[in-house]
Protein backbone atom coordinates (compact mmCIF):
# COMPACT_ATOMS: atom_id res chain seq x y z
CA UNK A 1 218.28 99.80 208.64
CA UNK A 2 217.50 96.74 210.31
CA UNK A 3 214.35 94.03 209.07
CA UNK A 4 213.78 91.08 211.04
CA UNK A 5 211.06 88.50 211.24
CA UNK A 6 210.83 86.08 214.07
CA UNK A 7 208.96 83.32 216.13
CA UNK A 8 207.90 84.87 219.20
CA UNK A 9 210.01 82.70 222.54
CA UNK A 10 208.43 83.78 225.94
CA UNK A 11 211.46 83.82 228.32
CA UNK A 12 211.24 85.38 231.37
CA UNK A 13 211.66 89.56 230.94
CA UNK A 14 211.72 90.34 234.54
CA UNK A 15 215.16 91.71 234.13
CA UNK A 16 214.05 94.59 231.50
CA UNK A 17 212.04 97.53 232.67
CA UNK A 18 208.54 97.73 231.43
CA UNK A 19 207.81 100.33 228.72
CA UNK A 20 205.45 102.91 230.10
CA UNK A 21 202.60 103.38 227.02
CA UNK A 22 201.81 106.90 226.56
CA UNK A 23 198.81 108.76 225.61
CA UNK A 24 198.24 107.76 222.17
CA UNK A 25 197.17 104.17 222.65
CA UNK A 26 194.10 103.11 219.91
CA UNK A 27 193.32 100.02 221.06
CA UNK A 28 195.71 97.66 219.25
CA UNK A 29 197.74 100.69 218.11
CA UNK A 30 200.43 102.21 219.60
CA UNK A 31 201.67 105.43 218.78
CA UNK A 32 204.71 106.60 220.99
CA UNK A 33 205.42 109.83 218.34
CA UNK A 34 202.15 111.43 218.61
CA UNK A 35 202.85 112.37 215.36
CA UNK A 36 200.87 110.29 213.15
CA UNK A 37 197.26 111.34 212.03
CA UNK A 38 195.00 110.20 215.09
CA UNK A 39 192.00 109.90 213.31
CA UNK A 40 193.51 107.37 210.87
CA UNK A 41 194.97 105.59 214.18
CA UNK A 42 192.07 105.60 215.59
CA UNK A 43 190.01 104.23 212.95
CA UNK A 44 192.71 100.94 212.05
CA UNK A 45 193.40 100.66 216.26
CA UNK A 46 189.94 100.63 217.35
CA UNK A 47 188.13 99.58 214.13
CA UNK A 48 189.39 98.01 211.76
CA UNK A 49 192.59 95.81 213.55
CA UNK A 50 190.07 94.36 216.47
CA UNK A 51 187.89 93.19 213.75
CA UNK A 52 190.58 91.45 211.98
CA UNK A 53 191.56 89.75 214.82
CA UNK A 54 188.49 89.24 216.24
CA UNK A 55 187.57 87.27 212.63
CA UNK A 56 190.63 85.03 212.56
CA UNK A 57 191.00 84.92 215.75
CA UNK A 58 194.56 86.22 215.97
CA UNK A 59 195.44 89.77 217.37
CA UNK A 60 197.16 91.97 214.86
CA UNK A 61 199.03 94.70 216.55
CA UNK A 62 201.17 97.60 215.66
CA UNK A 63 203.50 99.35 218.10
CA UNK A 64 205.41 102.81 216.94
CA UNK A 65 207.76 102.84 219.34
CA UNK A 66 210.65 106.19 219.49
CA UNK A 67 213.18 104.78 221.82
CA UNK A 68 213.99 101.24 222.54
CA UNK A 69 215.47 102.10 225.95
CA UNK A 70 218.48 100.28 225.77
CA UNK A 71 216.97 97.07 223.87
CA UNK A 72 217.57 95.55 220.86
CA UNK A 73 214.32 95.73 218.98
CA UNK A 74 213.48 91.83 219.32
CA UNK A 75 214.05 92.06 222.98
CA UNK A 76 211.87 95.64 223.13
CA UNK A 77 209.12 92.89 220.99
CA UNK A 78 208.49 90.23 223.01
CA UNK A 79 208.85 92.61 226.15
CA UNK A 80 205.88 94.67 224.75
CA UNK A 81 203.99 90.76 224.06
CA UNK A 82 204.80 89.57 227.34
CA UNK A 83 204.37 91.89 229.91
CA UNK A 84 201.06 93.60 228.03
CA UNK A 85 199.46 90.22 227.39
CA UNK A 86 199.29 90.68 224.00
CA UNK A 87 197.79 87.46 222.01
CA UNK A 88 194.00 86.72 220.98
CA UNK A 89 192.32 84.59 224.01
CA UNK A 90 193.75 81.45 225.68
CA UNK A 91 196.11 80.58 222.43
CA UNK A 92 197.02 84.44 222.79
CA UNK A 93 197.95 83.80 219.03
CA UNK A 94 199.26 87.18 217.79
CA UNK A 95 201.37 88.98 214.88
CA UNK A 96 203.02 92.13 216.37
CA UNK A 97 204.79 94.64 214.02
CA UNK A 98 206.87 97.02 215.83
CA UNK A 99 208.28 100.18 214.09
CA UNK A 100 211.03 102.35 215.47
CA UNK A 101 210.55 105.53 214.30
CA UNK A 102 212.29 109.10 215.48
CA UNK A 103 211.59 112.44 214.75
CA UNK A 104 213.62 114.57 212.22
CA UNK A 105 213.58 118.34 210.71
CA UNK A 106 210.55 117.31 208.54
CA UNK A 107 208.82 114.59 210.40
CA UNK A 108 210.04 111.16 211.04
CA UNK A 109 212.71 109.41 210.50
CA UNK A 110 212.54 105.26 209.83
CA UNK A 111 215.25 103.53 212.01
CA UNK A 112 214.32 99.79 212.21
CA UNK A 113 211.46 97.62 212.50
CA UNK A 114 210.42 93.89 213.89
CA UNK A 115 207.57 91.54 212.79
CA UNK A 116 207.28 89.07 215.60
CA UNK A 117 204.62 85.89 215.44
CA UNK A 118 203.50 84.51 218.96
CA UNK A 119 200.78 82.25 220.61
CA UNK A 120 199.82 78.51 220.35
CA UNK A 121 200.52 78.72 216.32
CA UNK A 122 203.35 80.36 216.24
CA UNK A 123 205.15 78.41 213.36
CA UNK A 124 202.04 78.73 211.35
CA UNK A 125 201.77 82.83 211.99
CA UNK A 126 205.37 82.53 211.29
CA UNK A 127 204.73 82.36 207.44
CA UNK A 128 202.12 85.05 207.53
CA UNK A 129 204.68 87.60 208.95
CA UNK A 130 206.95 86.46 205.88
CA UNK A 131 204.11 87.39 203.48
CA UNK A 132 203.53 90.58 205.55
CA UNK A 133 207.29 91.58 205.59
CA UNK A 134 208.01 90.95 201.49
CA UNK A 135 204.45 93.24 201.19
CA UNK A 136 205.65 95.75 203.26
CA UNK A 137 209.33 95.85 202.31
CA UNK A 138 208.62 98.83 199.71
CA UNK A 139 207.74 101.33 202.51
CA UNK A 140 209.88 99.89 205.70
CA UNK A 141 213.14 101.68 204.59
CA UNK A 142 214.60 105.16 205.59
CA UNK A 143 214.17 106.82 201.92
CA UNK A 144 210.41 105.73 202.22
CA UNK A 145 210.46 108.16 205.07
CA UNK A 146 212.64 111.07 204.34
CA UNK A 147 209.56 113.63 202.92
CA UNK A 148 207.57 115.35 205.02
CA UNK A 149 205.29 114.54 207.90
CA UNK A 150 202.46 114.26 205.36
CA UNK A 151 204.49 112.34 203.21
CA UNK A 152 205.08 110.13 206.15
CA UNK A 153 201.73 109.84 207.20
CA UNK A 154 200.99 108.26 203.70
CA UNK A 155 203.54 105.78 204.02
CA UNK A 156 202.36 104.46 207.41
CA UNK A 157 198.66 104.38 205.71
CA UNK A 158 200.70 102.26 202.72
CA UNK A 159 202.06 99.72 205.60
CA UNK A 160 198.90 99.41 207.43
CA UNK A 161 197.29 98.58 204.07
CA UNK A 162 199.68 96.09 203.28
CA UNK A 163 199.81 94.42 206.86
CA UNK A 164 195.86 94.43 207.08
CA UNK A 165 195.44 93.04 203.32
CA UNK A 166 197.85 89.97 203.95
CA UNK A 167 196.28 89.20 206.55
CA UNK A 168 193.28 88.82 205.25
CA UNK A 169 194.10 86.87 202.10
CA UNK A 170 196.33 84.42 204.26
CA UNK A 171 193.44 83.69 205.73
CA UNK A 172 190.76 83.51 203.14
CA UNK A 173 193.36 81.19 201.00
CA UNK A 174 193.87 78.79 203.91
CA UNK A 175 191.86 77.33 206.49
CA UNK A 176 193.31 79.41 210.02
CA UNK A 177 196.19 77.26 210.99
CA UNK A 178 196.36 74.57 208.65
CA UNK A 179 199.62 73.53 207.59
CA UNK A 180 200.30 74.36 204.19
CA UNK A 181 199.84 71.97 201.38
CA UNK A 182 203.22 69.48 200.25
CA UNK A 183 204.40 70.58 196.94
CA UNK A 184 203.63 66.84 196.10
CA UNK A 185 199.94 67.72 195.95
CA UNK A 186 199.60 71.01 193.55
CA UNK A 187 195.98 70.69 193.12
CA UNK A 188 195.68 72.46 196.54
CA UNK A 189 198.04 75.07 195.65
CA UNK A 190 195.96 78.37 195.28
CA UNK A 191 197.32 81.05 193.08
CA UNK A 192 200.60 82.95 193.25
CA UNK A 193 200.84 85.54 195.58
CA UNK A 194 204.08 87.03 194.39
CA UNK A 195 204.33 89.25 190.97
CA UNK A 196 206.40 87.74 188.60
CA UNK A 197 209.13 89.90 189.52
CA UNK A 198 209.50 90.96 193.31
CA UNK A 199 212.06 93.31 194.41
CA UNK A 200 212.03 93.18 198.53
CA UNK A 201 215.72 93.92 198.37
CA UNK A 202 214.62 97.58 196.53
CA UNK A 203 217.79 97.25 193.58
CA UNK A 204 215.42 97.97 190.74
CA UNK A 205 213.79 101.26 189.75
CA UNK A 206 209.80 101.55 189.44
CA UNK A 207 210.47 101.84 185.69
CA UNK A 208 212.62 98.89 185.17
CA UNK A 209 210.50 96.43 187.73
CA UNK A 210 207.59 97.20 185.85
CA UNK A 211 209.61 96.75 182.16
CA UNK A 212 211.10 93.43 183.70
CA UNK A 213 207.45 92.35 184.92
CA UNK A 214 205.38 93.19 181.70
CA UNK A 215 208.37 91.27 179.59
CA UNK A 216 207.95 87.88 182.55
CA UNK A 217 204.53 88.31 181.66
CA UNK A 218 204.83 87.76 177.90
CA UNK A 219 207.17 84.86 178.08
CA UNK A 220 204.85 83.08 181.07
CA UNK A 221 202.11 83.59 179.41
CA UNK A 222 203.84 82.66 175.83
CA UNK A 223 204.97 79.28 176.72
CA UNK A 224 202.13 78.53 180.06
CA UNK A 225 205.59 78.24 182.33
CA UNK A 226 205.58 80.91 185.03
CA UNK A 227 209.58 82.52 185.27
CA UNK A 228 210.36 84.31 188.27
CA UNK A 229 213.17 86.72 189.67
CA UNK A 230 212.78 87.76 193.52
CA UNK A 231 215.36 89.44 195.52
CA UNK A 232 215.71 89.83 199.08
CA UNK A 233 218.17 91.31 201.61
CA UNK A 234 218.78 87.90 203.68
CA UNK A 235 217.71 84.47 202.68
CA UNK A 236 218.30 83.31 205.88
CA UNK A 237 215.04 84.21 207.09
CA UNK A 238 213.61 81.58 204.80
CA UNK A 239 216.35 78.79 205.15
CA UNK A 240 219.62 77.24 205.90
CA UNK A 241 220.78 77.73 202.42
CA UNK A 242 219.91 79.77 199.44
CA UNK A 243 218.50 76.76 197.81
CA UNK A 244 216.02 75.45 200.61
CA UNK A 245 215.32 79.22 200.85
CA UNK A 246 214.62 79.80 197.37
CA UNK A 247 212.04 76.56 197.37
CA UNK A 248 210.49 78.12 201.18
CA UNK A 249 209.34 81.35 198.81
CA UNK A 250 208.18 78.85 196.12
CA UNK A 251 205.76 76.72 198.05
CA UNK A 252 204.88 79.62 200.72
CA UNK A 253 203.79 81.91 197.65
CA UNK A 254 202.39 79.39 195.71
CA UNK A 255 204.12 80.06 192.94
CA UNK A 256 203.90 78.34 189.41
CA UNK A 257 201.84 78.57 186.01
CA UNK A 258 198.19 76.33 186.39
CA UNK A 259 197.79 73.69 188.89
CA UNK A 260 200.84 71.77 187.96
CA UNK A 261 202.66 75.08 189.69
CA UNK A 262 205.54 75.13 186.43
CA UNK A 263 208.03 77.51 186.56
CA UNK A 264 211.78 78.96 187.15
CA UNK A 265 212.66 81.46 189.62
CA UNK A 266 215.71 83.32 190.02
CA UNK A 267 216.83 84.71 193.74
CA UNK A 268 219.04 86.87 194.57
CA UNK A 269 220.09 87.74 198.35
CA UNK A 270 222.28 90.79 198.77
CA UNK A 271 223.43 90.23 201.98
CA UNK A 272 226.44 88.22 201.21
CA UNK A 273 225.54 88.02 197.27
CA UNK A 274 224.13 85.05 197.05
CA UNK A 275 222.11 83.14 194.10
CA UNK A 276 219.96 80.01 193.52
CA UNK A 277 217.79 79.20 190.63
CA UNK A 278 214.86 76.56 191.55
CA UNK A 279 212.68 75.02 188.73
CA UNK A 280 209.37 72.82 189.03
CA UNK A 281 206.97 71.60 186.98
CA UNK A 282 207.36 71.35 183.70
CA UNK A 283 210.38 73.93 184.77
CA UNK A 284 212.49 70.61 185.45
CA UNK A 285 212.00 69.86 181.70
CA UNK A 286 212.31 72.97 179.96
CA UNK A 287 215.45 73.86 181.79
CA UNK A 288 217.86 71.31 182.29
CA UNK A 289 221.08 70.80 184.40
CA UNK A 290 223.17 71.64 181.60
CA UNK A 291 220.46 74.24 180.45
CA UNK A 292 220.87 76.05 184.09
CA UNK A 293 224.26 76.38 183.54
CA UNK A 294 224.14 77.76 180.55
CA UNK A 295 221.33 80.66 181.70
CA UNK A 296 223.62 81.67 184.57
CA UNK A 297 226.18 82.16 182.26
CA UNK A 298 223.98 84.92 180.75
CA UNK A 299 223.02 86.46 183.80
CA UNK A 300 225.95 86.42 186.12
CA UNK A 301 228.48 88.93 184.60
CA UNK A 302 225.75 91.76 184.69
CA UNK A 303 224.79 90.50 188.36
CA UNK A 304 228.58 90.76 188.87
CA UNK A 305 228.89 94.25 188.06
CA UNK A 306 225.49 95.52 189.67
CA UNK A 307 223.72 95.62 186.42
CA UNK A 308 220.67 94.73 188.08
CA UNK A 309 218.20 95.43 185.20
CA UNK A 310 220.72 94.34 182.69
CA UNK A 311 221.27 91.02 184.41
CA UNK A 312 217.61 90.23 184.70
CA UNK A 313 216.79 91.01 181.53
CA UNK A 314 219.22 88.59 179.93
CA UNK A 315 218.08 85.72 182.68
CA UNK A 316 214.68 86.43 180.81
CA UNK A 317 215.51 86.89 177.17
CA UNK A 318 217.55 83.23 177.73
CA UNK A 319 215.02 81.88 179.87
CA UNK A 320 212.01 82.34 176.93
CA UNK A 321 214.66 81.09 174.29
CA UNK A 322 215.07 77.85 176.63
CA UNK A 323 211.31 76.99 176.78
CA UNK A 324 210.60 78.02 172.90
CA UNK A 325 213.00 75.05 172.44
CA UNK A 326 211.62 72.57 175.20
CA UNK A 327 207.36 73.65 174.10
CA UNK A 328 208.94 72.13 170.44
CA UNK A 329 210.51 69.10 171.98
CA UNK A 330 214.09 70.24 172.24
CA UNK A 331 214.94 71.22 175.77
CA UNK A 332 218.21 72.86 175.86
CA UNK A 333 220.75 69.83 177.31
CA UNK A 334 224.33 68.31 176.58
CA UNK A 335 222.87 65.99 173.76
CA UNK A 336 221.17 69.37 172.10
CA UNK A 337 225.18 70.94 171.70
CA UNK A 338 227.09 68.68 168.48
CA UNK A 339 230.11 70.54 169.39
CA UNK A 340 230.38 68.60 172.81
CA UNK A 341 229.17 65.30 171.27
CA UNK A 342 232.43 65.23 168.99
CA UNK A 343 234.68 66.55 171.44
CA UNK A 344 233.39 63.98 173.73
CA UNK A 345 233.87 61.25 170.75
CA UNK A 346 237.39 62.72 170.25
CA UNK A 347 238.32 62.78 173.69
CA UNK A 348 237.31 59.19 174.20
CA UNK A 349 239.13 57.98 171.47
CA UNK A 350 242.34 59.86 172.57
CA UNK A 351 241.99 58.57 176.53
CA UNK A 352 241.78 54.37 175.15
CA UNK A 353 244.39 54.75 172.46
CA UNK A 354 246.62 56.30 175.48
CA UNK A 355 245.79 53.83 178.43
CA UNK A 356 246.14 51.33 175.86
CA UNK A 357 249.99 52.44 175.31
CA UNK A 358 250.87 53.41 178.55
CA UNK A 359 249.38 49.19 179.85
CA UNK A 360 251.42 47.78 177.07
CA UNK A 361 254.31 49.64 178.00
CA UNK A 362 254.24 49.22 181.53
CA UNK A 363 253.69 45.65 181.18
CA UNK A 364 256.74 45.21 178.86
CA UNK A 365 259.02 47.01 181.35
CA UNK A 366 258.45 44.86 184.55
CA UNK A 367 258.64 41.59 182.93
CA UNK A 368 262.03 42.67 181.95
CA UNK A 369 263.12 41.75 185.32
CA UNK A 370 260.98 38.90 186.12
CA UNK A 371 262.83 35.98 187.44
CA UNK A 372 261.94 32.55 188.94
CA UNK A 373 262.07 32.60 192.67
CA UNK A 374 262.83 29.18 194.30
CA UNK A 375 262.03 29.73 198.08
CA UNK A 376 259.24 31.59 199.05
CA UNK A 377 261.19 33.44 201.53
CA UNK A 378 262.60 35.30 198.75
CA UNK A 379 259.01 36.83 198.40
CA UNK A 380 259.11 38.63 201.72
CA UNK A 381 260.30 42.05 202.44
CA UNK A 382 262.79 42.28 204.66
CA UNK A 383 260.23 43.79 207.69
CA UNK A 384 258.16 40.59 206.93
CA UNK A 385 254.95 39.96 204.80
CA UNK A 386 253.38 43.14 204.00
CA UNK A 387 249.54 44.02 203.15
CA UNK A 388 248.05 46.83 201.30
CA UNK A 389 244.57 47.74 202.62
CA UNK A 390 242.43 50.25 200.76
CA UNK A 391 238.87 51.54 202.15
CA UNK A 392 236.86 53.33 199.99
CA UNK A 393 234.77 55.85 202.23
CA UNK A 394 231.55 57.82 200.63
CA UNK A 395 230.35 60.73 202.15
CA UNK A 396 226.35 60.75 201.09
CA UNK A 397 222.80 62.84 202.31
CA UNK A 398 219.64 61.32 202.79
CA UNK A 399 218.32 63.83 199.75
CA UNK A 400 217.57 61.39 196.84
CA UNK A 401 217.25 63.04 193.64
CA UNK A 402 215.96 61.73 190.40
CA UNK A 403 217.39 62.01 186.90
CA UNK A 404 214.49 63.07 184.17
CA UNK A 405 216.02 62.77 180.80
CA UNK A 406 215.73 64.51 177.60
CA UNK A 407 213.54 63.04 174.83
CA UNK A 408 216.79 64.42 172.39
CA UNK A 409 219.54 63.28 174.86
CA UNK A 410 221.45 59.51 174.27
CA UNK A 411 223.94 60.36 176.96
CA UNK A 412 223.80 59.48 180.83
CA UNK A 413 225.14 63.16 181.65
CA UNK A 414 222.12 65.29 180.68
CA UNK A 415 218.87 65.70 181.73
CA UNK A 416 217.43 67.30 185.23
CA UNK A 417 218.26 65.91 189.19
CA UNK A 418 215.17 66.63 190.56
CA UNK A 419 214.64 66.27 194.35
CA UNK A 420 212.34 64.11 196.07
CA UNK A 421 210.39 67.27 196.47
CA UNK A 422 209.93 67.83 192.91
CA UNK A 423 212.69 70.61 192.77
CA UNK A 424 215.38 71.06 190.60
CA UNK A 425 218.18 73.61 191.16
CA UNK A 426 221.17 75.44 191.19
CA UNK A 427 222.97 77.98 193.56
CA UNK A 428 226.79 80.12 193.98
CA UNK A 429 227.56 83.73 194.39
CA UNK A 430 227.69 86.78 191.95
C-alpha cells in the first residue's frame, strides 16, 4: 500500500491515453467500481462536494478509479486534472483524492491512493491535503477494507467524512489562502488540530491509543504543557529531515498548550525508523538538552524492540516527571545531576595536574640538548628555511541557535539551543 501527497505540476499529458469515465459519474464523484452505494454518491457528488467548493472556492473531488492503465497513480492524477479541467474557475484551484480500489470475493479491495493539490494556490492547498491525509490515514489501508461490501461502503462514508470535515475547518480557521501564521507570533495560532497522540502510521491498538491519550491528557493538563507523540509512515512528505519535519506538523497543526503553543512532541517515522523530539514554549525550559537526552534514553530500547505502547508510555511517564521538576523551578539539566558535577571537578583536577607534568617534562628533555649556535646558517635545514602553515577551516550553517539556561545550572554546558524559530530539538534512529 502506497500513500502519497503532492503539489499538482501541469506538464504536458499528451503522451498518456485519456481515461474514458464510465457511467457512475456524480458530479465531482467518480465511481469506476459501480460498487459503492449510489445514493450516498450521489448525495456527497452532487450535493454536498459542489457546495464545498462552491463556498471556498476550491473544487474538492474524489475519483475511485479500478485500473490505472499502465500509470503510476500520480501520473493517472494529474492526467484525470488536466485533461478533465478539473480546478474551481480561472485559479482552477482544486484538491483531488484519487482511490484505487479493485474488486475481491467480498467486495473491494484497497490498493493505493493519491491526494493531489492543484490551481493558482497550490502550495497553500498543499497543507490542506496534509491535514486531509493524517485524517484519513485510519481508513486508507487494505485491512480497513478487507470486510464486506457493506463494511466497505462504511469505510468510504468514514473517508468522505473526514475529507469533507477538514476541509471545512481549514477553512473556517484560516482566511482561504493566507499563509499560515510564523511560529514567532503564537497569538494567531488557533487551537490544535491533532489529538495528543496521533497514530497515522497505525502501530498502536484502539485500546492502547486511547490509554496513551487519556494518560497525555493528565500530564498536559497537570503541568499546562501540551506533550505529544505522532507517528507517520514517511516524514519526508513534511521535510528534508526528521527535525524540520517534526516542526512542519507542529506549526501546520497548531500544536501547543494556550497561546504561548508549549509543548514536546515525539515523532516517529517508520519508513526508515526514524525519530526527532521538538520542544517549544515553555517546552524549551522544562526539557533541556541534557534533559532530552536523558528521556530518549527511556524511550528508545522499547522503540528498539517494537514495543510501541511500552515505549510511549515511558516517553510519557519521564516526560511528566521532567516538567513536575521544571513547574517547581528545577528543570532536569547537567547542573541538576551532583554525580557529574564531581566527576567533572575530579576530572579537571586530574587533566591540569597531568599537562602540568607532561610541560615540565617535556621542557626538561629538550633543553638537554640546547647548544649555542654561532652562524645562523646552522639554523637551516639542509632543503633550506622551512615554514609551518596551519589553517584552521570551520564548516558552519546559517541556523543560529540560542542557549536558554537553567535558573539551577552554573555551568556553560547545560541549558536548551533553541533555534531562531523558537524550536528546540533532537533527532537519530531506533
Amino acid at each position: 500500500m502506497k500513500r502519497r501527497i503532492a503539489l499538482c505540476v501541469m506538464p504536458m499529458m499528451s503522451m498518456f491515453c485519456t481515461p474514458v469515465l464510465a457511467a457512475s459519474n456524480y458530479d465531482l464523484l467518480y465511481d469506476a467500481t459501480e460498487l459503492l452505494d449510489s445514493d450516498y454518491c450521489e448525495k456527497v457528488g452532487e450535493e454536498k462536494l459542489p457546495a464545498l467548493s462552491k463556498k471556498y472556492e476550491t473544487q474538492m473531488r474524489v475519483d475511485i478509479v479500478r485500473d490505472l492503465e499502465g500509470n503510476s497513480i500520480d501520473e493517472y492524477a494529474q492526467i484525470f486534472y488536466e485533461q478533465y479541467e478539473y480546478g474551481y474557475g480561472d485559479t482552477k484551484d482544486g484538491i483531488l483524492l484519487m482511490l484505487y480500489l479493485t474488486e475481491d470475493d467480498t467486495g473491494l479491495a484497497f490498493e493505493e491512493y493519491y491526494l493531489l493539490s492543484g490551481g493558482t494556490h497550490v502550495d497553500e492547498l498543499y497543507n490542506l491535503a496534509l491535514r486531509m491525509d493524517s485524517n484519513m490515514n485510519a481508513w486508507l489501508n487494505a485491512d480497513a477494507w478487507s470486510g464486506t461490501i457493506d463494511d466497505d461502503n462504511i469505510v468510504f462514508e468514514e473517508i468522505m467524512q473526514a475529507y469533507m470535515d477538514t476541509a471545512e475547518a481549514y477553512f473556517a480557521n484560516a482566511q482561504p489562502y493566507a499563509s499560515a501564521p510564523a511560529v514567532t507570533s503564537q497569538e494567531a495560532y488557533a487551537d490544535p488540530e491533532l489529538d495528543l497522540v496521533s497514530d497515522s502510521a497505525a502501530i498502536l491498538t484502539q485500546a492502547e491509543a486511547a490509554a496513551l491519550e487519556e494518560k497525555a491528557q493528565k500530564i498536559s493538563e497537570t503541568y499546562k504543557c501540551n506533550v505529544y507523540i505522532v507517528t507517520v509512515d514517511d516524514y519526508s512528505v513534511y521535510g528534508n529531515s526528521v527535525y524540520e519535519a517534526a516542526k512542519t506538523i507542529y506549526q501546520t497543526y497548531h500544536l501547543g498548550y494556550g497561546t504561548e503553543k508549549d509543548g514536546i512532541m515525539l515523532l516517529l517515522s517508520m519508513n526508515d525508523r526514524d525519530y526527532s523530539l521538538v520542544a517549544f514554549g515553555y517546552g524549551n525550559t522544562a526539557f533541556t538538552d541534557y534533559g532530552k537526552d536523558k528521556l530518549e534514553e527511556e524511550f528508545l530500547d522499547d522503540l528498539g524492540d517494537n514495543e510501541w505502547a511500552e515505549g510511549f508510555s515511558d516517553y510519557l511517564d519521564k516526560s511528566a516527571e521532567m516538567l513536575k521538576s521544571a513547574r517547581a523551578g528545577k528543570p532536569l539539566d547537567v547542573g541538576s545531576n551532583p554525580m557529574i558535577q564531581i566527576l567533572g571537578i575530579v576530572f579537571n583536577l586530574i587533566l591540569g595536574a597531568g599537562v602540568a607534568f607532561f610541560a615540565s617534562f617535556l621542557l626538561k628533555s629538550t633543553m638537554n640538548s640546547v647548544h649555542e649556535q654561532e652562524e645562523a646558517q646552522a639554523y637551516v635545514t639542509e632543503g633550506g628555511v622551512s615554514f609551518t602553515r596551519r589553517d584552521d577551516r570551520y564548516l558552519y550553517s546559517n541556523e543560529r541557535r540560542e542557549r536558554i539556561q537553567s535558573d539551577n545550572n552554573n555551568s556553560s554546558s547545560g541549558g536548551t539551543s533553541v533555534d531562531n524559530d523558537g524550536f528546540s530539538g533532537s533527532s537519530g534512529k531506533f
